[in-house]
C-alpha atoms as a PDB file:
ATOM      1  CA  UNK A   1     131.825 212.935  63.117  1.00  0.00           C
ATOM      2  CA  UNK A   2     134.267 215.595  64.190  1.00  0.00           C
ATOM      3  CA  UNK A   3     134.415 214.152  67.221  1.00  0.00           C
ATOM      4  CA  UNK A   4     136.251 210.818  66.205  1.00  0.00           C
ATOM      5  CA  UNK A   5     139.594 211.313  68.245  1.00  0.00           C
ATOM      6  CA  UNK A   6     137.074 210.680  70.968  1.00  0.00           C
ATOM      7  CA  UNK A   7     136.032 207.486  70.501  1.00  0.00           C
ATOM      8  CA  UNK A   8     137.652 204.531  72.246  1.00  0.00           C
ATOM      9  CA  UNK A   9     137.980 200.964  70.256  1.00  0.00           C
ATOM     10  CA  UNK A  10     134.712 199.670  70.669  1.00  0.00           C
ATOM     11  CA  UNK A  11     133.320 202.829  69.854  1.00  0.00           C
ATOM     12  CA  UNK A  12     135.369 202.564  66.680  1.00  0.00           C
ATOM     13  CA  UNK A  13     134.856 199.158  65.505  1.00  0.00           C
ATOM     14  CA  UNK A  14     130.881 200.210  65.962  1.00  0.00           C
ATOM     15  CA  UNK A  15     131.464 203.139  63.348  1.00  0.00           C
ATOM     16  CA  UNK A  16     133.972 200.903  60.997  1.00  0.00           C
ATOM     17  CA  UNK A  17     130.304 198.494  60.377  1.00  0.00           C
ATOM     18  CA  UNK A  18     127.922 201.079  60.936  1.00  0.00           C
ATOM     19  CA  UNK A  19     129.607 202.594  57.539  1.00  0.00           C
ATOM     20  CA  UNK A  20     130.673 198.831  56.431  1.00  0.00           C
ATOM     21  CA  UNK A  21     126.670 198.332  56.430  1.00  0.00           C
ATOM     22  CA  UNK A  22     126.124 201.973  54.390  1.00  0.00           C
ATOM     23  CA  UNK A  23     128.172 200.489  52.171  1.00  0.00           C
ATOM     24  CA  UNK A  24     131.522 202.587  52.497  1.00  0.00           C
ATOM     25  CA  UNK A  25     134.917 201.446  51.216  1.00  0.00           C
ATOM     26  CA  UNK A  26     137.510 200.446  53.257  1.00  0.00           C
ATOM     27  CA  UNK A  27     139.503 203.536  51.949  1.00  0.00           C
ATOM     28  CA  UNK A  28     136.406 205.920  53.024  1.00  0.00           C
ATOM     29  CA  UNK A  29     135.955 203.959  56.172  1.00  0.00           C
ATOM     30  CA  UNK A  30     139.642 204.748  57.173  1.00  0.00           C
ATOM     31  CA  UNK A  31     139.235 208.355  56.291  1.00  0.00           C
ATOM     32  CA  UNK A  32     136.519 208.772  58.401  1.00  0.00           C
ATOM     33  CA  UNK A  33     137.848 206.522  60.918  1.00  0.00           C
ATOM     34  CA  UNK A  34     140.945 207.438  60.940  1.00  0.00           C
ATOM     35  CA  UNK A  35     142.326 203.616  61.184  1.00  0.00           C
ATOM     36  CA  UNK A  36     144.343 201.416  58.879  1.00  0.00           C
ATOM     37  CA  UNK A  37     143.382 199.686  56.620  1.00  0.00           C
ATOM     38  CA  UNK A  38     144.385 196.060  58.077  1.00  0.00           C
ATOM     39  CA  UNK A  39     142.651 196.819  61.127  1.00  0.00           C
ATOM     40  CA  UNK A  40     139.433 198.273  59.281  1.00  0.00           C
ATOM     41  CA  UNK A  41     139.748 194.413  57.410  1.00  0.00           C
ATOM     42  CA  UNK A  42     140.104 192.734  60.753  1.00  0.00           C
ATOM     43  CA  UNK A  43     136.692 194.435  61.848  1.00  0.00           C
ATOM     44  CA  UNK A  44     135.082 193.465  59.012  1.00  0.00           C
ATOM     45  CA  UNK A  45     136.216 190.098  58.508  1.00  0.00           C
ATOM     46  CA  UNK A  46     135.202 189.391  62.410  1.00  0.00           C
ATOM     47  CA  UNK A  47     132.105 190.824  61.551  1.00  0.00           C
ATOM     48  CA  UNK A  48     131.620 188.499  58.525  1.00  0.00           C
ATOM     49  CA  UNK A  49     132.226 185.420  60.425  1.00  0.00           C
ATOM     50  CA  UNK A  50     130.036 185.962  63.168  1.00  0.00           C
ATOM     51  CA  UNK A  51     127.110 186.516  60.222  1.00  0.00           C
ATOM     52  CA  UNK A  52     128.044 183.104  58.847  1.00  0.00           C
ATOM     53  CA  UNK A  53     128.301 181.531  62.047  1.00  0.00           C
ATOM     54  CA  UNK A  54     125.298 182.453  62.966  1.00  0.00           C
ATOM     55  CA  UNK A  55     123.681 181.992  59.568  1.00  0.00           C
ATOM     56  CA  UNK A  56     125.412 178.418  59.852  1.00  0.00           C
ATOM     57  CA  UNK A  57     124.127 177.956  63.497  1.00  0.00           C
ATOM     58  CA  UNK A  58     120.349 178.918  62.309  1.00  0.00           C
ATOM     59  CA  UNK A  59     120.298 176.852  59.014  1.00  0.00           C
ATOM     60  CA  UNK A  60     121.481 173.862  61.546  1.00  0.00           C
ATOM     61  CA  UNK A  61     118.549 174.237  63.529  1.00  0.00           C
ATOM     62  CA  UNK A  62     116.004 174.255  60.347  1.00  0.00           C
ATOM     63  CA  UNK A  63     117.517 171.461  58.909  1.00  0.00           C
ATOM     64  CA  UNK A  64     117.003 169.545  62.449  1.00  0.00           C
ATOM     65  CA  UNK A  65     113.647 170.607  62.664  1.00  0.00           C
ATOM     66  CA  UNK A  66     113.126 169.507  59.136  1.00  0.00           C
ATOM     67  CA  UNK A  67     114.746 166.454  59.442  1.00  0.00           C
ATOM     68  CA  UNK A  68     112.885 165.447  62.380  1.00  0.00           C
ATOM     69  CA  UNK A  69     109.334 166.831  60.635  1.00  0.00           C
ATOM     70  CA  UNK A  70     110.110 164.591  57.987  1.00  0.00           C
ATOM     71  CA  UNK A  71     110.622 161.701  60.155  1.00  0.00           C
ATOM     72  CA  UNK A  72     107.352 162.183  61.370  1.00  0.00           C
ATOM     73  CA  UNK A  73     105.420 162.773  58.412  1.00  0.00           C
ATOM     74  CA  UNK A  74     106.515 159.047  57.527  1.00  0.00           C
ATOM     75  CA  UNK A  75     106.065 157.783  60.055  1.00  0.00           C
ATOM     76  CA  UNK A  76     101.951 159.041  60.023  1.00  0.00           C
ATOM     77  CA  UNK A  77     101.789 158.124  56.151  1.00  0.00           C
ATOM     78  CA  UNK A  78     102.613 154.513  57.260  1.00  0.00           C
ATOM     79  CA  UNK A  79     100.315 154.201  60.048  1.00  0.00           C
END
């Protein structure tokens, strides 16, 4: 990782949760990084609310599909 003054933004951000997902510190992170702290936190907290968005998005979609199941299965008990 020598080779970090190299590395444009994206390339960054990519290594800040590449090491965020090795489970690194933010202080470790900005060693290796070479970034500050605040935008190490920005990276991550993007990154954490794209997870729960999606997680949000996908429970939304099982729920639906479980709602609507359910709808059905009464409606075959009753027939």
């Amino acid at each position: 990782m020598s080779d970090i003054a190299s590395l444009n933004q994206h390339q960054k951000k990519a290594l800040v949760i590449q090491l965020y997902e090795q489970g690194k510190t933010r202080r470790q992170i900005a060693e290796v990084v070479h970034m500050g702290f605040k935008d190490i936190a920005d990276v991550i907290n993007t990154l954490a609310k794209r997870v729960f968005r999606s997680t949000n998005q996908r429970n939304q979609k099982i729920r639906a599909h479980l709602g609507y199941s359910c709808k059905v299965n009464n409606l075959l008990k009753w027939q």
